[in-house]
PDB file of N, CA and C in Angstrom:
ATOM      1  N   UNK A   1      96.670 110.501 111.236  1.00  0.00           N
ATOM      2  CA  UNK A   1      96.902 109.680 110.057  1.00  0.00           C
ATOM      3  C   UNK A   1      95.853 109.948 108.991  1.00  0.00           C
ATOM      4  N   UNK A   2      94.588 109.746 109.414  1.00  0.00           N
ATOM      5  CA  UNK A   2      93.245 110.065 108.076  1.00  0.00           C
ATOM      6  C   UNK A   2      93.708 111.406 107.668  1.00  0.00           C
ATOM      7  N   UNK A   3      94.212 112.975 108.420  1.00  0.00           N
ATOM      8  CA  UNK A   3      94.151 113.939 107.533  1.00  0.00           C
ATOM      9  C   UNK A   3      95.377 113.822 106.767  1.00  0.00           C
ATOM     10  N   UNK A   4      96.172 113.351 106.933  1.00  0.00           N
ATOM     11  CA  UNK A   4      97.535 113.142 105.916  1.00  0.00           C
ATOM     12  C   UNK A   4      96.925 112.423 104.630  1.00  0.00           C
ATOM     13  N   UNK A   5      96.150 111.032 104.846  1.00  0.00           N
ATOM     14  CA  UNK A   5      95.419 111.244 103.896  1.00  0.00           C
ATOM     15  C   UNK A   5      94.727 111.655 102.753  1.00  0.00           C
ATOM     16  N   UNK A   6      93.665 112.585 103.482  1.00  0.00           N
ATOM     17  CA  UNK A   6      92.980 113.812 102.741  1.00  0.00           C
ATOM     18  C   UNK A   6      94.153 114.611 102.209  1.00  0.00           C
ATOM     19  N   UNK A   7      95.004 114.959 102.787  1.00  0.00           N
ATOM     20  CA  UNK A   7      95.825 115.997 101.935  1.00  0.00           C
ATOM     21  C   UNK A   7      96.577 115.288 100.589  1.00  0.00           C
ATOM     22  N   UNK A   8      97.072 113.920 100.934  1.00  0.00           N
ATOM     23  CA  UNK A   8      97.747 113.493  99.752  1.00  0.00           C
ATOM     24  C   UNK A   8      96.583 112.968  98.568  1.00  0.00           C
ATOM     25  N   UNK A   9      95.550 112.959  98.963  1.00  0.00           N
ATOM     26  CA  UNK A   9      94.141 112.685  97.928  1.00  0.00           C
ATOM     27  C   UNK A   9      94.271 114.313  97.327  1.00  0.00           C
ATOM     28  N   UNK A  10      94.328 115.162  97.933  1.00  0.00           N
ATOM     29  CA  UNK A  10      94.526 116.036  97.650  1.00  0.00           C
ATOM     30  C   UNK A  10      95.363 116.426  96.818  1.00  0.00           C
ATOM     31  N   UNK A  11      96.357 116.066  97.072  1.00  0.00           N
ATOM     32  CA  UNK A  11      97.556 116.462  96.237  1.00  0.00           C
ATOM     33  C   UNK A  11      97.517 116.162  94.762  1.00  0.00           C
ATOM     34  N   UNK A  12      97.441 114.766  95.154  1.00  0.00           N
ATOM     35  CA  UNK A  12      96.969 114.161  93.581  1.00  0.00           C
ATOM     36  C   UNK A  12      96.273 114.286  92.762  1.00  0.00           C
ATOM     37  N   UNK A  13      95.292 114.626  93.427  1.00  0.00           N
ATOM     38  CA  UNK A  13      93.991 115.792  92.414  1.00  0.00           C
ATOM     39  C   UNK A  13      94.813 117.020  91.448  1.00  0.00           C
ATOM     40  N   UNK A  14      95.094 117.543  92.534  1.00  0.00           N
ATOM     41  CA  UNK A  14      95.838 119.045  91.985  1.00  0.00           C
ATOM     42  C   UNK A  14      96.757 119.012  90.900  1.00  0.00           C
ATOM     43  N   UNK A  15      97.856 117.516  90.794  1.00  0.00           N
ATOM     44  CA  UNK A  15      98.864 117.451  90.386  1.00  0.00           C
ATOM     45  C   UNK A  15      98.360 116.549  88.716  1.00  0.00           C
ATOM     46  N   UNK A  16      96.982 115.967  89.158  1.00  0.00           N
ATOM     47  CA  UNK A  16      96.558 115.189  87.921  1.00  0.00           C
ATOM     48  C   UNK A  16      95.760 116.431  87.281  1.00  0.00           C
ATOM     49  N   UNK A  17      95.174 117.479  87.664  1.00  0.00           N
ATOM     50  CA  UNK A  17      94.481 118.085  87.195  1.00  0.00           C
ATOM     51  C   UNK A  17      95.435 119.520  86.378  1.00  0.00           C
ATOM     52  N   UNK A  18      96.459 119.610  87.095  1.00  0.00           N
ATOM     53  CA  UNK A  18      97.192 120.134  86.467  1.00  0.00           C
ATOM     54  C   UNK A  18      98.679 119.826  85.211  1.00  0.00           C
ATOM     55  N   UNK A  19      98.736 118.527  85.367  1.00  0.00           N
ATOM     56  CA  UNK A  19      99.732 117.964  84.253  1.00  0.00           C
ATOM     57  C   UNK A  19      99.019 116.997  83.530  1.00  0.00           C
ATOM     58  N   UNK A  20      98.923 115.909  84.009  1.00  0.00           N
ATOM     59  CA  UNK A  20      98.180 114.855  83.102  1.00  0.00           C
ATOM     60  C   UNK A  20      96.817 115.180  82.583  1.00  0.00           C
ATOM     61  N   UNK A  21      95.985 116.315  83.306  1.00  0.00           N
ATOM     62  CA  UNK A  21      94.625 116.976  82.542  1.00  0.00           C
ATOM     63  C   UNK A  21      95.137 117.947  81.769  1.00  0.00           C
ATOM     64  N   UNK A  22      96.215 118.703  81.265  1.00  0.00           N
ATOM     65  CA  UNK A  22      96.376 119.751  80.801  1.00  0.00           C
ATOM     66  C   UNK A  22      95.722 120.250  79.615  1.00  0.00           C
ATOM     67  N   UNK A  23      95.827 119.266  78.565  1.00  0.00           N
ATOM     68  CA  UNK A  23      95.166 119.564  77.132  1.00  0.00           C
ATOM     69  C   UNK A  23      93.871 119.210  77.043  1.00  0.00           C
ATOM     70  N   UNK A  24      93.349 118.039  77.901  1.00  0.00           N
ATOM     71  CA  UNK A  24      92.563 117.463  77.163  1.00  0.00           C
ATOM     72  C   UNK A  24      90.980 118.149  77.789  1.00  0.00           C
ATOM     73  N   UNK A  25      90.850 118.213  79.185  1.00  0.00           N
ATOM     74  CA  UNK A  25      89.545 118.972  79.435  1.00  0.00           C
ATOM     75  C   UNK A  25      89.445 120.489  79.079  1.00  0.00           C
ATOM     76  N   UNK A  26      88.170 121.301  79.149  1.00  0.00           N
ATOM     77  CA  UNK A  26      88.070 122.574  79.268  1.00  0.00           C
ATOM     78  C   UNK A  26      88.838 123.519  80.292  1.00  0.00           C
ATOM     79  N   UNK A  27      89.278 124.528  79.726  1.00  0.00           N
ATOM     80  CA  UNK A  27      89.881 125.240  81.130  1.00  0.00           C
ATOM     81  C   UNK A  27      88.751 125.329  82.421  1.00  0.00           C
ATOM     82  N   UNK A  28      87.820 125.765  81.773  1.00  0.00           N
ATOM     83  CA  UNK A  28      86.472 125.615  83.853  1.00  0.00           C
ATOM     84  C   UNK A  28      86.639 124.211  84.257  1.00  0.00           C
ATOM     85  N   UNK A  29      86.745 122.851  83.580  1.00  0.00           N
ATOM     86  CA  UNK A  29      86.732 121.575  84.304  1.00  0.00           C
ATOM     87  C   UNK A  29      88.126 121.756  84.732  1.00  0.00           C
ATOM     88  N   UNK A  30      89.372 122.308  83.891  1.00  0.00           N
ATOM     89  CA  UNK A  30      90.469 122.068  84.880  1.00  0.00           C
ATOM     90  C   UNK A  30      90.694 123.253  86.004  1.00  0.00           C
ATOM     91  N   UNK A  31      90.250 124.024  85.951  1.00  0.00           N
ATOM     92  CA  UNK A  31      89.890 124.934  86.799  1.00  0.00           C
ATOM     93  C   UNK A  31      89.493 124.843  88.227  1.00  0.00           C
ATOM     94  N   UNK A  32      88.681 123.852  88.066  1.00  0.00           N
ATOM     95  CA  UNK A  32      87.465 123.190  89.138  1.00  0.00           C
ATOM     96  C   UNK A  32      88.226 122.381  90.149  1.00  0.00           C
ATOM     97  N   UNK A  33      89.096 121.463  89.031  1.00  0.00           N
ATOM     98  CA  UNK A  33      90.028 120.473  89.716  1.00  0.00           C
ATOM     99  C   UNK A  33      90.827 120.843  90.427  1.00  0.00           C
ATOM    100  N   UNK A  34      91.618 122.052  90.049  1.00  0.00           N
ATOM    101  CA  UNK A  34      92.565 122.896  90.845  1.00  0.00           C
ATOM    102  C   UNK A  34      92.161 123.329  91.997  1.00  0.00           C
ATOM    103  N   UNK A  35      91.103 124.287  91.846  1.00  0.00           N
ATOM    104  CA  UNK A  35      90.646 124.552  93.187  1.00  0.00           C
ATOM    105  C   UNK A  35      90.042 123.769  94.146  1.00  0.00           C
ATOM    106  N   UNK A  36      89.505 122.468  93.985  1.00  0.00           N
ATOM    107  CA  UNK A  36      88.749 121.602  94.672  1.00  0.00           C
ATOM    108  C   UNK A  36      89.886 120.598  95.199  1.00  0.00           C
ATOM    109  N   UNK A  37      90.937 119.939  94.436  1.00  0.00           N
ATOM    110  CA  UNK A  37      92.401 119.885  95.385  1.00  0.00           C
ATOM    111  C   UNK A  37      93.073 120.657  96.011  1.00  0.00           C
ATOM    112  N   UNK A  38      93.239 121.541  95.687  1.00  0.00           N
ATOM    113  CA  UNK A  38      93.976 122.653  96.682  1.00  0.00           C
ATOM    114  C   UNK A  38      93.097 122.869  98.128  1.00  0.00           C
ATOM    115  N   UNK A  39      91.784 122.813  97.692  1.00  0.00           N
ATOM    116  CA  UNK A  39      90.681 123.271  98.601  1.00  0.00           C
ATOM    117  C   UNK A  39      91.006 121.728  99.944  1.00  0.00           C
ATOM    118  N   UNK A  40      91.113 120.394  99.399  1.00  0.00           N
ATOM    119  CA  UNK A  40      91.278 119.258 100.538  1.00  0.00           C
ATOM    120  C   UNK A  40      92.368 119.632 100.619  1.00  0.00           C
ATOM    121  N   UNK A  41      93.167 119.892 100.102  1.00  0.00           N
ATOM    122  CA  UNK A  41      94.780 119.870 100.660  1.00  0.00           C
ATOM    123  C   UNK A  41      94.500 120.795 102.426  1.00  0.00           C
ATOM    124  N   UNK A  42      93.921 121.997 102.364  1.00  0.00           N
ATOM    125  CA  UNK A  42      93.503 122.788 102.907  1.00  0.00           C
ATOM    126  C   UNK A  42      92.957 122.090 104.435  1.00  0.00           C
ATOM    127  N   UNK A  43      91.780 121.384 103.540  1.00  0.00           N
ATOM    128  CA  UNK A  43      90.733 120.899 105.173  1.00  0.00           C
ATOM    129  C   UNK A  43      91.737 119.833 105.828  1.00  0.00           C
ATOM    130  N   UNK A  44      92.970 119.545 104.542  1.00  0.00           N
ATOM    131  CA  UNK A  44      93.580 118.643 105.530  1.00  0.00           C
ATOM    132  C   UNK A  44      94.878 118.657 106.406  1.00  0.00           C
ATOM    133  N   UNK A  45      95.038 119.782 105.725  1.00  0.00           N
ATOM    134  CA  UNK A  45      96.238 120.817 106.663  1.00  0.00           C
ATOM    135  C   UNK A  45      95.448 120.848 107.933  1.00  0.00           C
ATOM    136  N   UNK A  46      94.062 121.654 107.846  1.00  0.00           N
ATOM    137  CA  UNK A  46      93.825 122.285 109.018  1.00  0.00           C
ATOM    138  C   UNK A  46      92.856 121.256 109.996  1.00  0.00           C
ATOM    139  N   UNK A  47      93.062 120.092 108.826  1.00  0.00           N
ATOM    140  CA  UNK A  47      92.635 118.915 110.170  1.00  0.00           C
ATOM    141  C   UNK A  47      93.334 118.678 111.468  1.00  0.00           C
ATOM    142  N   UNK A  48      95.041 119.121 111.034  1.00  0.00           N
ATOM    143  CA  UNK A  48      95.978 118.524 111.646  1.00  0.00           C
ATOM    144  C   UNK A  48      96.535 119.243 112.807  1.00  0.00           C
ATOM    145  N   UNK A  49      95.749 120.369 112.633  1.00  0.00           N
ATOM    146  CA  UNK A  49      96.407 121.754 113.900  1.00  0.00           C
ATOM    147  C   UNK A  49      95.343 121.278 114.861  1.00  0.00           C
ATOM    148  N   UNK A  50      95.857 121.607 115.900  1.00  0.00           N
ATOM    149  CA  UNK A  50      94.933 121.319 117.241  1.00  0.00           C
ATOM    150  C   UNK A  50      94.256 123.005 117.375  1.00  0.00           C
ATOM    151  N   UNK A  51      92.771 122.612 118.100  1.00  0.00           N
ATOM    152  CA  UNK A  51      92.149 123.860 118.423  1.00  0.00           C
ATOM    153  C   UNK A  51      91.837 125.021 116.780  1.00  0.00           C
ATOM    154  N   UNK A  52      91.677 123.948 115.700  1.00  0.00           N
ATOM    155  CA  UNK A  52      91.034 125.436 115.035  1.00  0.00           C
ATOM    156  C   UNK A  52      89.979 125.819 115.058  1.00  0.00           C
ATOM    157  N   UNK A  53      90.005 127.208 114.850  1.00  0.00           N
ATOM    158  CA  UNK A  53      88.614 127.967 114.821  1.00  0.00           C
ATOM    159  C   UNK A  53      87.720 127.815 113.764  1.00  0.00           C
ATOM    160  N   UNK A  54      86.597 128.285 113.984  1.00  0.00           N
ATOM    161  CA  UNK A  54      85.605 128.217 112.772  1.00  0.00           C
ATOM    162  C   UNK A  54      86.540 128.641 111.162  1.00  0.00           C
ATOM    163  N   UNK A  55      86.771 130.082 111.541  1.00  0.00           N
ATOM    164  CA  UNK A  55      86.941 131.170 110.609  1.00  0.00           C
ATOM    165  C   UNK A  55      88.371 130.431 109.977  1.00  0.00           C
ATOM    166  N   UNK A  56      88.877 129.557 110.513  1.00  0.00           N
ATOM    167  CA  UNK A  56      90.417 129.277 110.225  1.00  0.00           C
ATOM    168  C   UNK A  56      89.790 127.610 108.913  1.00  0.00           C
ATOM    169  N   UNK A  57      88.893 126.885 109.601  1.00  0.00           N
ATOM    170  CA  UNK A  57      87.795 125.822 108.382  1.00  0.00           C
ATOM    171  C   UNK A  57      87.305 126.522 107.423  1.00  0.00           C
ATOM    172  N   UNK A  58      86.485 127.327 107.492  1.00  0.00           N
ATOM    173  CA  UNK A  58      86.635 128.369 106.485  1.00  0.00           C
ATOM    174  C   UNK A  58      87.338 128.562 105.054  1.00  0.00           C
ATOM    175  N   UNK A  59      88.199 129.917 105.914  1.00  0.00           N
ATOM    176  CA  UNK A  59      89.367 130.313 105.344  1.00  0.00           C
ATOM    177  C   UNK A  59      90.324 129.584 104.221  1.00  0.00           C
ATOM    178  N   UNK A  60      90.899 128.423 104.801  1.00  0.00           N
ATOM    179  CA  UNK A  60      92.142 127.623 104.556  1.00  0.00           C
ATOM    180  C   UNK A  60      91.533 126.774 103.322  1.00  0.00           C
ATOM    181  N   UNK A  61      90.335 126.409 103.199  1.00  0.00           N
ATOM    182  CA  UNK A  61      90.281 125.690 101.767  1.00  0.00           C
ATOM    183  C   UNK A  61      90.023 126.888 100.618  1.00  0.00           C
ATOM    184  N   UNK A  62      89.229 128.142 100.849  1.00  0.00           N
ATOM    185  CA  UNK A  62      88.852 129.185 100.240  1.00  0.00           C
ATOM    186  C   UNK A  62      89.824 129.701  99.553  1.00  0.00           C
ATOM    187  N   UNK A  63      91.087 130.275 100.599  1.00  0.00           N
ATOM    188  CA  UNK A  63      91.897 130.783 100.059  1.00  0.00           C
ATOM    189  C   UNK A  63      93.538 129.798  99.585  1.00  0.00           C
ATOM    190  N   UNK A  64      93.674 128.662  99.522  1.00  0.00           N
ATOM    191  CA  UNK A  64      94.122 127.634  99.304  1.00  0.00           C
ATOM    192  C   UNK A  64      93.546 127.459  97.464  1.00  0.00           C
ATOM    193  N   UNK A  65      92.127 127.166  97.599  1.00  0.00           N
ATOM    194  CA  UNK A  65      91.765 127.025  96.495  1.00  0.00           C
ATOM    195  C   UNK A  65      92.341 127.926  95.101  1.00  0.00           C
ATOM    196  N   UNK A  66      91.714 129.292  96.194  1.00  0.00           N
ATOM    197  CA  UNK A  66      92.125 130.691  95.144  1.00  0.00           C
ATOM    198  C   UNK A  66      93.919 131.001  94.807  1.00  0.00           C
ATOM    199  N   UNK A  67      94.745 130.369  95.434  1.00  0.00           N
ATOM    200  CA  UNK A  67      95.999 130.500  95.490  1.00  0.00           C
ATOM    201  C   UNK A  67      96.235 129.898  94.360  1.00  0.00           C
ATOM    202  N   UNK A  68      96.012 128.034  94.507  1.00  0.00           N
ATOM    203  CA  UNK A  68      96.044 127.519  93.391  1.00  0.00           C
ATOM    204  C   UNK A  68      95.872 127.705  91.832  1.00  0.00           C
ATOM    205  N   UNK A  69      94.631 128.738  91.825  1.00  0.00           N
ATOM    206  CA  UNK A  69      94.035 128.921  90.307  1.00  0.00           C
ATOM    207  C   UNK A  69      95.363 129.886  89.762  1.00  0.00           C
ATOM    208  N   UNK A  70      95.404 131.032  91.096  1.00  0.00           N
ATOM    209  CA  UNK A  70      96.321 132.105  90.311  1.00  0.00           C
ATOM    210  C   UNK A  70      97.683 131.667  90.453  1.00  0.00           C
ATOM    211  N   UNK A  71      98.079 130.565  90.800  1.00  0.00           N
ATOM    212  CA  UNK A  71      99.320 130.277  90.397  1.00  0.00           C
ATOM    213  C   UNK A  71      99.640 129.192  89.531  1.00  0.00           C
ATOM    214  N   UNK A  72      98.505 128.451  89.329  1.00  0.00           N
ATOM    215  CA  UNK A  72      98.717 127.901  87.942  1.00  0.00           C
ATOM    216  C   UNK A  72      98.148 129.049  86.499  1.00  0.00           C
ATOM    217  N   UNK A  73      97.648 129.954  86.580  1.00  0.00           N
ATOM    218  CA  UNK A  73      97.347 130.776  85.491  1.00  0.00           C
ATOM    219  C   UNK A  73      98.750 131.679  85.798  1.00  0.00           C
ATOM    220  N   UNK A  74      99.595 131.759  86.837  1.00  0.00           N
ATOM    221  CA  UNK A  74     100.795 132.973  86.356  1.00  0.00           C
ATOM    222  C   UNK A  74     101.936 131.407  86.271  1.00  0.00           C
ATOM    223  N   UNK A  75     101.820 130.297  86.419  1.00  0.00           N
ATOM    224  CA  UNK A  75     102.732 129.558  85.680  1.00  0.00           C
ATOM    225  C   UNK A  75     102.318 129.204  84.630  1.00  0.00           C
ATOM    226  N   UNK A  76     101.532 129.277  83.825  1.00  0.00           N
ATOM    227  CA  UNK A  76     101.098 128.535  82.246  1.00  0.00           C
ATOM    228  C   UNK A  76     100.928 129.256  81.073  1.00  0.00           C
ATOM    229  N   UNK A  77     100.608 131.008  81.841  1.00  0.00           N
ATOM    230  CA  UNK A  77     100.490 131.526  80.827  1.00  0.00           C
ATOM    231  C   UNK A  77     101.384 132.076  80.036  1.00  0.00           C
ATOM    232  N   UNK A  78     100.780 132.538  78.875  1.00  0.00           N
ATOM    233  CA  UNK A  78     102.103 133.454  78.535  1.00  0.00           C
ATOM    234  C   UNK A  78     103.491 132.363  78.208  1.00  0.00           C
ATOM    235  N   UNK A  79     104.276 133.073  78.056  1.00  0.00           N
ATOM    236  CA  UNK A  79     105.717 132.441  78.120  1.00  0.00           C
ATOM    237  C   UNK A  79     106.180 131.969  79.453  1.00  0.00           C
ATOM    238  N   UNK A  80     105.378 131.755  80.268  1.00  0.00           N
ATOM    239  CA  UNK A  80     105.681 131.128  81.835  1.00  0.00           C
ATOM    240  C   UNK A  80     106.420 130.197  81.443  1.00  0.00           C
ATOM    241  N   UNK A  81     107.117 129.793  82.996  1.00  0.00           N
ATOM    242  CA  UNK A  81     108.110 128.811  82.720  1.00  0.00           C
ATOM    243  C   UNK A  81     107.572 127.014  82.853  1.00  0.00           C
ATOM    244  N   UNK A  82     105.600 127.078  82.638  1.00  0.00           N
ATOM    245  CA  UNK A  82     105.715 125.985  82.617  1.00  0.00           C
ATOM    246  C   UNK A  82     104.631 125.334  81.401  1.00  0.00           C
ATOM    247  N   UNK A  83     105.119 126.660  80.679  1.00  0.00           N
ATOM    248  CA  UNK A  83     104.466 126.192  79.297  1.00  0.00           C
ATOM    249  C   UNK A  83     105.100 125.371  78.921  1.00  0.00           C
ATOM    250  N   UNK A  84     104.096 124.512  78.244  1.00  0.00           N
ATOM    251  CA  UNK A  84     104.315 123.537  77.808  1.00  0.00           C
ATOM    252  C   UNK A  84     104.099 123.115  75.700  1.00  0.00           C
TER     253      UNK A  84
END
């Protein structure tokens, strides 16, 4: 139950930092936000698997994080489909 939690704290980060923050902070503060929700979404996925490894705590917020940035920069930019 607590990591379901963390992930939906999570979520909401990601989802405030990416729509309702859109205009108004700097791209590095919304930047930050992105990756630092994506990043709990992560610890809280991998709260929920039994038996993870070090390298898998790690991993899963790191590259979670980094997923996030480049897929909100290939949805926003440009003529993406979630320009706004």
């Amino acid at each position: 139950m607590a990591w379901g939690v963390v992930v939906a704290i999570g979520a909401v980060v990601v989802i405030a930092a990416t729509f309702a923050l859109r205009s108004s902070p700097p791209r590095p503060v919304r930047a930050v936000g992105i990756a630092a929700g994506a990043a709990v979404v992560g610890i809280g996925a991998i709260g929920l698997q039994d038996q993870a490894s070090a390298v898998e705590w790690v991993l899963t917020p790191l590259v979670l994080g980094a997923l996030a940035l480049l897929h909100d920069r290939l949805l926003f930019a440009g003529d993406g489909p979630g320009r706004i």
